[in-house]
Protein backbone atom coordinates (compact mmCIF):
# COMPACT_ATOMS: atom_id res chain seq x y z
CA UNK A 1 0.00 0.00 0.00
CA UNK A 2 1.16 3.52 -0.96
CA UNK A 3 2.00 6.42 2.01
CA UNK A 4 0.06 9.19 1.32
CA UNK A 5 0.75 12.86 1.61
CA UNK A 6 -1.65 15.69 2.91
CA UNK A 7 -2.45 18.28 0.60
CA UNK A 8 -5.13 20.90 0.60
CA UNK A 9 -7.73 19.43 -0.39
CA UNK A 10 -6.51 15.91 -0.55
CA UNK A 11 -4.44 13.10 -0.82
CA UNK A 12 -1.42 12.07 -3.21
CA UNK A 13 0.08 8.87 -3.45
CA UNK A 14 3.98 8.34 -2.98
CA UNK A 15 4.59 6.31 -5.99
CA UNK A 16 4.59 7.78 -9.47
CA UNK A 17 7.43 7.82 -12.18
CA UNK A 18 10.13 10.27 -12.02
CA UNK A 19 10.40 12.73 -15.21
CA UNK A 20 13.36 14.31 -16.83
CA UNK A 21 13.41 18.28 -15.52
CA UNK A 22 13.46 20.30 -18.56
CA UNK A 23 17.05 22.48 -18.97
CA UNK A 24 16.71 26.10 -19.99
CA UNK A 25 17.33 26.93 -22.72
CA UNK A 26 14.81 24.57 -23.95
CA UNK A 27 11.57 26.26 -25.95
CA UNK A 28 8.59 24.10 -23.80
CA UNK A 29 9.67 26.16 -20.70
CA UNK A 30 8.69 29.38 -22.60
CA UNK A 31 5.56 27.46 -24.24
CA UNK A 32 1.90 28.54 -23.39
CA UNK A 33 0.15 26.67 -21.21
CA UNK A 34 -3.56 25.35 -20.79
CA UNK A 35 -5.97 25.11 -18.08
CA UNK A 36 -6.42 21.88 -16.19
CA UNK A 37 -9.86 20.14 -15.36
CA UNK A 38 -9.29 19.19 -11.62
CA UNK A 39 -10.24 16.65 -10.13
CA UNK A 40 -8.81 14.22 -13.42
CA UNK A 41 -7.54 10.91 -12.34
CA UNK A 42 -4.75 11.19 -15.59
CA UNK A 43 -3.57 14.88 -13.72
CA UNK A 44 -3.33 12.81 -10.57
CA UNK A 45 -0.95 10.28 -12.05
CA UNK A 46 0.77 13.50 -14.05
CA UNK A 47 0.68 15.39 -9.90
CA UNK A 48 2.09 11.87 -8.23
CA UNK A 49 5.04 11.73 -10.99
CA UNK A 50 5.86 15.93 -10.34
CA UNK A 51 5.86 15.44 -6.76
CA UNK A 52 8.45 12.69 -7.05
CA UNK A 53 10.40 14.55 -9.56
CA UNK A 54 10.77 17.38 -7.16
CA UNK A 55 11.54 15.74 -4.15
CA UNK A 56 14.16 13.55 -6.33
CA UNK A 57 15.86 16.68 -7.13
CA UNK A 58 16.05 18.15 -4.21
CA UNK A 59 13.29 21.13 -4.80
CA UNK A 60 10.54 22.84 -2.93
CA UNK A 61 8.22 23.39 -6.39
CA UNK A 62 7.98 22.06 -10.01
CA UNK A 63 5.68 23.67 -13.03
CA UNK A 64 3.89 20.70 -15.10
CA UNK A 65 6.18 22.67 -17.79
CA UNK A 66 9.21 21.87 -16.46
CA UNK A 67 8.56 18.27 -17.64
CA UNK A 68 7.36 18.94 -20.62
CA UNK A 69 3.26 19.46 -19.93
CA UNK A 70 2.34 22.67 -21.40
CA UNK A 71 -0.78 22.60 -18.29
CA UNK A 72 -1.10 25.40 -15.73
CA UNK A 73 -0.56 22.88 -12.85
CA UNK A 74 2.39 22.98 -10.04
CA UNK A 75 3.31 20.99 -7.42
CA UNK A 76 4.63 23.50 -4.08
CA UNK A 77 6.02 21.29 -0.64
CA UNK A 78 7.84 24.42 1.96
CA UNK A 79 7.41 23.48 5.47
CA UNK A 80 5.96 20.00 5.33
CA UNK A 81 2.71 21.42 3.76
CA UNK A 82 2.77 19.69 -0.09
CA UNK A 83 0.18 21.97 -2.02
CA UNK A 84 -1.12 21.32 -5.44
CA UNK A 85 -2.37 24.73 -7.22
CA UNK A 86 -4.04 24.27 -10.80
CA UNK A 87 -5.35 27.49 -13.01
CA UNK A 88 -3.59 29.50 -10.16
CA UNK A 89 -4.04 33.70 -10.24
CA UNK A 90 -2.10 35.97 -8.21
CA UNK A 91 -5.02 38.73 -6.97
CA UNK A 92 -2.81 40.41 -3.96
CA UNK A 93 0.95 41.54 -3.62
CA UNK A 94 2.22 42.79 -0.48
CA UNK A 95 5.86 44.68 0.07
CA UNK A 96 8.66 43.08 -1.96
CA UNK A 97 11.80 41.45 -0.63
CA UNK A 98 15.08 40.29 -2.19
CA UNK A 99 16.46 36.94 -1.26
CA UNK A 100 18.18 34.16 -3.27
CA UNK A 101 16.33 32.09 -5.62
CA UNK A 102 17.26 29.08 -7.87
CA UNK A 103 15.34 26.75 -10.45
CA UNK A 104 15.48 22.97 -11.35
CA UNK A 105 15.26 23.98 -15.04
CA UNK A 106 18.40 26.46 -13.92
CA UNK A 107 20.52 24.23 -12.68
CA UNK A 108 24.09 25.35 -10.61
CA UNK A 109 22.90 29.39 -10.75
CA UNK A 110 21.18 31.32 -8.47
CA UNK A 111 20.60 34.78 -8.05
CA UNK A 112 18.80 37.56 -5.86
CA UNK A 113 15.40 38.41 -7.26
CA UNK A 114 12.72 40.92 -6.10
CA UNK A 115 9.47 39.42 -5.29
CA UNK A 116 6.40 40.07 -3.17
CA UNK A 117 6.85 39.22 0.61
CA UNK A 118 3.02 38.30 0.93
CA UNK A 119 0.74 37.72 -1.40
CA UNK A 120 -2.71 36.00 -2.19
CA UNK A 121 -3.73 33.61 -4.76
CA UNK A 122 -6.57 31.81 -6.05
CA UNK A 123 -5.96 28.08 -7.66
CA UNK A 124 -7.91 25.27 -8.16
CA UNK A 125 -6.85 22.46 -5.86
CA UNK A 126 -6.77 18.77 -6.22
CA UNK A 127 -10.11 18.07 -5.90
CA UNK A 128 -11.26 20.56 -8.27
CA UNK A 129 -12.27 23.40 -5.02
CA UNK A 130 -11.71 26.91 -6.29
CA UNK A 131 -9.31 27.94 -3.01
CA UNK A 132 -7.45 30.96 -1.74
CA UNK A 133 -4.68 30.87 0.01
CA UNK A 134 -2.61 33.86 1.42
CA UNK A 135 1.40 33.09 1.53
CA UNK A 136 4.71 34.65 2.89
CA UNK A 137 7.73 34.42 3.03
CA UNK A 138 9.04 31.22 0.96
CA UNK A 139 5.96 30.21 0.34
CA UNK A 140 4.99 33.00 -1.02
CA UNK A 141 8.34 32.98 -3.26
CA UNK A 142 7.94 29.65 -4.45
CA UNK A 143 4.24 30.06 -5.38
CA UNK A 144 5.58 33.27 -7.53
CA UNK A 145 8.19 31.69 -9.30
CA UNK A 146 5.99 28.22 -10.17
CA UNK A 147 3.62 30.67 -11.56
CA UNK A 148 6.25 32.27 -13.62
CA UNK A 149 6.93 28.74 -15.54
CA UNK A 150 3.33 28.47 -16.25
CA UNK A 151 3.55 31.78 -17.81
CA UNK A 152 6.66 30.70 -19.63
CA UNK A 153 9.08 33.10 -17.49
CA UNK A 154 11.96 32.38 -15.75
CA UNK A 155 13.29 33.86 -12.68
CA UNK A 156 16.86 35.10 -14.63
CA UNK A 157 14.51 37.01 -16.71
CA UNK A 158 14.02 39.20 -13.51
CA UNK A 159 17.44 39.50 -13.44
CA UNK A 160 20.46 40.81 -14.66
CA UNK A 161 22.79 38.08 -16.86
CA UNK A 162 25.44 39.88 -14.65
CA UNK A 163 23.70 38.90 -11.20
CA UNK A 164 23.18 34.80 -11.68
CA UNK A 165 26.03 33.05 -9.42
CA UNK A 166 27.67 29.70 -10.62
CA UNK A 167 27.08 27.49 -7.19
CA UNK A 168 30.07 25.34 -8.39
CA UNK A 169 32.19 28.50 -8.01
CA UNK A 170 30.57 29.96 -4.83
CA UNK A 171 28.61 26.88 -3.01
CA UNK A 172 27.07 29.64 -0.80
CA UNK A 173 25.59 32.42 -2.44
CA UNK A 174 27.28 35.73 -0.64
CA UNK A 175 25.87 38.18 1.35
């Protein structure tokens, strides 16, 4: 029998398939994306495969484009709390902050990027509920930049080229 993880609004099996993360500069990362029909027992599968895919690689969120599904889905774990946000819209932004930020389509670069602090969003969540859910902090950050991929942005396009910093050179980001 399968463990099962708590999500809002539900429950998603351990198993599923790992995927290959998508490397920029591949073109499905900057692809349009398509609405999702929640709840679908296929996007379950599709959710069970990202959620192993991001915990296999070490990440705290993963865009259904970042494997190749041009769907406005995204997996989000900070904190324990594993959160599944389909169709998601950002309707409040609070203060902004600058802290590091990376990306599993980015891989060995990081750099500082301005976001909201606090913010609000509407999604859809697994079982199809229309939710809203206010965030902070890293939450709040990670639910920005999965929403990015789904509309085919990246975080170094908030940045400068001149900003990113290659981990293998600095393992901790300074400052």
């Amino acid at each position: 029998m399968a463990a099962a993880a708590a999500t809002l609004g539900g429950t998603l099996r351990s198993m599923g398939t790992p995927r290959r993360i998508l490397v920029h500069p591949e073109p499905r990362l900057r692809a349009p994306t398509r609405a999702v029909r929640l709840p679908d027992r296929g996007l379950r599968r599709l959710i069970d495969d990202m959620v192993v895919t991001m915990r296999r690689a070490g990440g705290i969120g993963l865009a259904a484009p970042q494997i190749g599904e041009p769907l406005r889905l995204a997996v989000v774990e900070v904190g324990g709390l594993l959160l599944v946000i389909g169709n998601p819209a950002l309707v409040k932004t609070g203060f902004p902050a600058v802290d590091w930020e990376g990306c599993l389509s980015i891989p060995e670069r990081v750099a500082q990027v301005r976001r909201a602090a606090e913010i609000v969003i509407v999604a859809d969540d697994i079982e199809g509920r229309r939710i809203r859910h206010r965030a902070s902090g890293l939450l709040a950050r990670a639910f920005q930049h999965e929403m990015d991929h789904l509309a085919g942005r990246l975080y170094i396009d908030l940045v400068d080229p001149s900003e990113l910093v290659d981990t293998r050179l600095h393992p901790v980001p300074p400052g």
